[in-house]
C-alpha atoms as a PDB file:
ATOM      1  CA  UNK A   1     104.042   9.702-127.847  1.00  0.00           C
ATOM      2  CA  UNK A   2     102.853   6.385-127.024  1.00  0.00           C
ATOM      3  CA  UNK A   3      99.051   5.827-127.275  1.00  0.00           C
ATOM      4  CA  UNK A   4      97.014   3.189-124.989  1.00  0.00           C
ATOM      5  CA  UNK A   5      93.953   1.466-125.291  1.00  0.00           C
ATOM      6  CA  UNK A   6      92.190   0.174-122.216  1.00  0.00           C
ATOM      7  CA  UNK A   7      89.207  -2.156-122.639  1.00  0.00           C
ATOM      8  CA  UNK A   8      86.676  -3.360-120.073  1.00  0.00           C
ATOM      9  CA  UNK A   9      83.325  -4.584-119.986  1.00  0.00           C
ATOM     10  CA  UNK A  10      81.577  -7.196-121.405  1.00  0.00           C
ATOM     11  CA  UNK A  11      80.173  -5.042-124.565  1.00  0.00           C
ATOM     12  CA  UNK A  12      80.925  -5.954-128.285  1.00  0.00           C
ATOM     13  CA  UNK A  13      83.711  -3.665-129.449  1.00  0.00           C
ATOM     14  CA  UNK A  14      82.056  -1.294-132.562  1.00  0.00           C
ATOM     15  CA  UNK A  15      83.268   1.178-134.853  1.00  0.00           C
ATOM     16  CA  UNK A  16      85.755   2.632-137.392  1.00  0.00           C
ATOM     17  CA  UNK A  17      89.336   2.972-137.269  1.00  0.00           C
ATOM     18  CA  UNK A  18      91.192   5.026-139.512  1.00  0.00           C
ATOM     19  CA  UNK A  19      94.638   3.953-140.303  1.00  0.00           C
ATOM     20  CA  UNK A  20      97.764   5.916-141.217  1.00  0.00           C
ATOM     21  CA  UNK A  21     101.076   5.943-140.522  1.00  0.00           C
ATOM     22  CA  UNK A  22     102.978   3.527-139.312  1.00  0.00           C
ATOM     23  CA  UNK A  23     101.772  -0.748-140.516  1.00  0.00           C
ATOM     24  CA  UNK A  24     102.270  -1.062-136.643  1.00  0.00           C
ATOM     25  CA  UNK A  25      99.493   0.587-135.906  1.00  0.00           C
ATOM     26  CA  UNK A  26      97.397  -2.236-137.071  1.00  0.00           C
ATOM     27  CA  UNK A  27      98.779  -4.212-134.463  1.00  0.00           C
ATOM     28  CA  UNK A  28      96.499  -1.986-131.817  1.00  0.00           C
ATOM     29  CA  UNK A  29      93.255  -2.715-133.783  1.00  0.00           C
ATOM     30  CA  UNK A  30      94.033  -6.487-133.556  1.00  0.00           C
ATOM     31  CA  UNK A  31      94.920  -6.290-129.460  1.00  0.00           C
ATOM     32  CA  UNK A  32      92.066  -4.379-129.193  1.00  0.00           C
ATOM     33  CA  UNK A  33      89.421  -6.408-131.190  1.00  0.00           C
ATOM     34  CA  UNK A  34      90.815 -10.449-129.936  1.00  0.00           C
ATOM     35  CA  UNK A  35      92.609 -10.283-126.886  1.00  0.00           C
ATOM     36  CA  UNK A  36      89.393 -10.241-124.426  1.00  0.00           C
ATOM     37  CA  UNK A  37      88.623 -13.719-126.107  1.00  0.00           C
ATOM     38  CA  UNK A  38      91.432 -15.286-124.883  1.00  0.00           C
ATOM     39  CA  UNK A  39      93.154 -15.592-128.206  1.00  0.00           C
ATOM     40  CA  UNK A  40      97.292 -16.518-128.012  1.00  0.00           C
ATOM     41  CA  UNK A  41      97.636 -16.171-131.779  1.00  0.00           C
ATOM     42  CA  UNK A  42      98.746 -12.926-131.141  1.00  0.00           C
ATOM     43  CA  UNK A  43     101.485 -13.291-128.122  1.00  0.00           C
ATOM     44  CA  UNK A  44     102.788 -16.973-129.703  1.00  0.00           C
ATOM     45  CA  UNK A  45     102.078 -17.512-133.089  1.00  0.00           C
ATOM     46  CA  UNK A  46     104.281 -16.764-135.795  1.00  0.00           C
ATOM     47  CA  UNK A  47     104.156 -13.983-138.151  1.00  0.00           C
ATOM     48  CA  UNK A  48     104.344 -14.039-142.009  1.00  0.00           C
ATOM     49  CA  UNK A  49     105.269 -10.730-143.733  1.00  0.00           C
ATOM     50  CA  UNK A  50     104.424  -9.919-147.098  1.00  0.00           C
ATOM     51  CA  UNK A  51     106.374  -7.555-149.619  1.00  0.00           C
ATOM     52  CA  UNK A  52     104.924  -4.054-149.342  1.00  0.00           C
ATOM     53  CA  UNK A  53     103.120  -3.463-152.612  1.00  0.00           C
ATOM     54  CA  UNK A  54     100.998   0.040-153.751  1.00  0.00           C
ATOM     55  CA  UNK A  55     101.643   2.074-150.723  1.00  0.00           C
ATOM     56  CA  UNK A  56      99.652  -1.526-149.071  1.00  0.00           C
ATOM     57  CA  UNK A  57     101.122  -4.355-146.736  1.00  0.00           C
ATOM     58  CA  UNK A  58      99.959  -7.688-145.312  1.00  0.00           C
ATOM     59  CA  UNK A  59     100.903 -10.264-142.681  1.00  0.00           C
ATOM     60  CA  UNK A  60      99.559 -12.904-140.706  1.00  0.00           C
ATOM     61  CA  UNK A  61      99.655 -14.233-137.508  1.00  0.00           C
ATOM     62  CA  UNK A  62      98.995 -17.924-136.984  1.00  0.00           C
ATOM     63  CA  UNK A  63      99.154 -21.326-135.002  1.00  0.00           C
ATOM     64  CA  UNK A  64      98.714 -24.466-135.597  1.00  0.00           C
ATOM     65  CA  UNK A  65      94.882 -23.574-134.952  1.00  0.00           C
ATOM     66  CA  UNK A  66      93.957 -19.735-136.125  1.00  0.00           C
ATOM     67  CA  UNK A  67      95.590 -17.304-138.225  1.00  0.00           C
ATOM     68  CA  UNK A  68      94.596 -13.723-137.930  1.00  0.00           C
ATOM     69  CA  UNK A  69      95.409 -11.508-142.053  1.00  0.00           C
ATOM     70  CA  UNK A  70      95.663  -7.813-141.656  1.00  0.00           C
ATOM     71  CA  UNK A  71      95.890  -5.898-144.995  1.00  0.00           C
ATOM     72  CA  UNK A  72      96.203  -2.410-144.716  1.00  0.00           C
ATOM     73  CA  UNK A  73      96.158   0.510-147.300  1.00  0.00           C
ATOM     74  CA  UNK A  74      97.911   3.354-146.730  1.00  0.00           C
ATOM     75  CA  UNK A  75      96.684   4.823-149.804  1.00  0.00           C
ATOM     76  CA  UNK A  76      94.365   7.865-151.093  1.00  0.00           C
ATOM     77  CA  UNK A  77      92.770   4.984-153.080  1.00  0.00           C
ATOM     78  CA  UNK A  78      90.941   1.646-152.928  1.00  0.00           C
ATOM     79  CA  UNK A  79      93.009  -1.649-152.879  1.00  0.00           C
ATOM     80  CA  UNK A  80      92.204  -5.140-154.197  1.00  0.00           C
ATOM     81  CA  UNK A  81      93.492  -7.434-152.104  1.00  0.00           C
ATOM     82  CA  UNK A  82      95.719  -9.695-154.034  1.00  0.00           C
ATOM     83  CA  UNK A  83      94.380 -13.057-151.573  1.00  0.00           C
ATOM     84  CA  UNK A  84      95.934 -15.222-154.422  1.00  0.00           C
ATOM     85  CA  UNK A  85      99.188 -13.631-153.955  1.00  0.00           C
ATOM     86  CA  UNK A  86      99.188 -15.038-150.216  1.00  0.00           C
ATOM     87  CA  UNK A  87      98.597 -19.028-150.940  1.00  0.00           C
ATOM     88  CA  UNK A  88     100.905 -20.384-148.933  1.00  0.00           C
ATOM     89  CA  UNK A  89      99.654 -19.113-146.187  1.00  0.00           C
ATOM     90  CA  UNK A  90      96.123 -18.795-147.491  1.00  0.00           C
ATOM     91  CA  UNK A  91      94.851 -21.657-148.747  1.00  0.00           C
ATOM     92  CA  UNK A  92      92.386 -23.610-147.413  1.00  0.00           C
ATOM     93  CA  UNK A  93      91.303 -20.191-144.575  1.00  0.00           C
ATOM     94  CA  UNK A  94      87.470 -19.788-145.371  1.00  0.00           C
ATOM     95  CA  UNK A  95      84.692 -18.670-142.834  1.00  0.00           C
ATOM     96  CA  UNK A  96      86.634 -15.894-142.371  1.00  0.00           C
ATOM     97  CA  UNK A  97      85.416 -13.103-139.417  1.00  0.00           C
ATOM     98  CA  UNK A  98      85.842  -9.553-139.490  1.00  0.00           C
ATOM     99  CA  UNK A  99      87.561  -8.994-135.977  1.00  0.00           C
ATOM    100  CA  UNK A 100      86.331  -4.791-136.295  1.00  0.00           C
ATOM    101  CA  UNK A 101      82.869  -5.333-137.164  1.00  0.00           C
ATOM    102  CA  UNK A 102      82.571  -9.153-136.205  1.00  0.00           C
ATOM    103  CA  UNK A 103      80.678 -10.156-139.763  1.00  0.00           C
ATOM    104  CA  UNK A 104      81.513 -13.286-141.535  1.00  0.00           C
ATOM    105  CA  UNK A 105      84.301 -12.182-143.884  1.00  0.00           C
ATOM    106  CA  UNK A 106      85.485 -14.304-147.237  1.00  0.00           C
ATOM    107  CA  UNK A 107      88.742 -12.811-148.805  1.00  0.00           C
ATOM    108  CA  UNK A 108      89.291 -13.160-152.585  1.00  0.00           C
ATOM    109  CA  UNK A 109      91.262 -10.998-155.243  1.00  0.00           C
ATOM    110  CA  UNK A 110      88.100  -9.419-155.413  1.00  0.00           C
ATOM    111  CA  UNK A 111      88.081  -8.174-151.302  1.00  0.00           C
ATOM    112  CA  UNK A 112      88.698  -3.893-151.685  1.00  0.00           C
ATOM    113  CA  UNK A 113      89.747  -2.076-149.098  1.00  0.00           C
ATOM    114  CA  UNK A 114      89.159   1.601-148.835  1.00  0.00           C
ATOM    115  CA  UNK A 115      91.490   4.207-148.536  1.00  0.00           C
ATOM    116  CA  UNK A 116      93.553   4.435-145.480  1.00  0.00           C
ATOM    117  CA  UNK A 117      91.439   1.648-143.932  1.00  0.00           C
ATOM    118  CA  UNK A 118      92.628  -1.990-142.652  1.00  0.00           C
ATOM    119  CA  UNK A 119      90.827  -5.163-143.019  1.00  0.00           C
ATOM    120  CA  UNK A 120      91.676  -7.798-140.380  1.00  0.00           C
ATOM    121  CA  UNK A 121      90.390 -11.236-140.400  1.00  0.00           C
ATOM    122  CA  UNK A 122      90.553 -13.790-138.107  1.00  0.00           C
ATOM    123  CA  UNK A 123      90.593 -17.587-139.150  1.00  0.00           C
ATOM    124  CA  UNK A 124      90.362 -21.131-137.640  1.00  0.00           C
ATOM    125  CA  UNK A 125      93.090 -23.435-139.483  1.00  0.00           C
END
């Protein structure tokens, strides 16, 4: 069954999104959260996948001028985020902002995620 989200208005998208399933389904959240900024990371930058790791996974998606990380646990736990893990992409990506609640966001080994939840961070590079 295929799902759609339509978005209009000039509000600030809020709330909680609870992830399961499929690592696709992050891609939704990320549409949903960017896209009415005009962002192009998303239809022509390039993606970097990352081995799946704890029932986790991570990618980016980035141009020569932002890179968007989504990290999502599919666990029943919480989930360092292993940011060190993820250097070649992620070095030198600070000021960091949360796309779903649109706080400043720093990642670091340190960053948890809950269970079933997805953190997704947008950059400038």
């Amino acid at each position: 069954m295929e799902e759609e989200i339509i978005v209009s208005g000039n509000g600030v998208l809020e709330g909680e999104v609870r992830v399961s399933g499929a690592k696709n389904s992050a891609l939704k959240l990320i549409a949903a959260a960017i896209l009415g900024r005009g962002k192009t990371v998303l239809h022509n930058g390039r993606t970097m996948h990352f081995l799946s790791r704890d029932n986790t996974y991570a990618y980016f998606r980035y141009d020569d001028t932002d890179a968007v990380f989504v990290f999502i646990n599919n666990s029943r736990g919480k989930k360092q985020v292993p940011w060190s893990h993820y250097a070649e992409i992620a070095t030198g990506l600070h000021d960091g902002r949360n796309v779903l609640t649109g706080e400043a966001a720093e990642v670091s080994d340190a960053t948890v995620v809950g269970p079933r939840q997805a953190l997704v961070v947008e950059f400038k590079r």
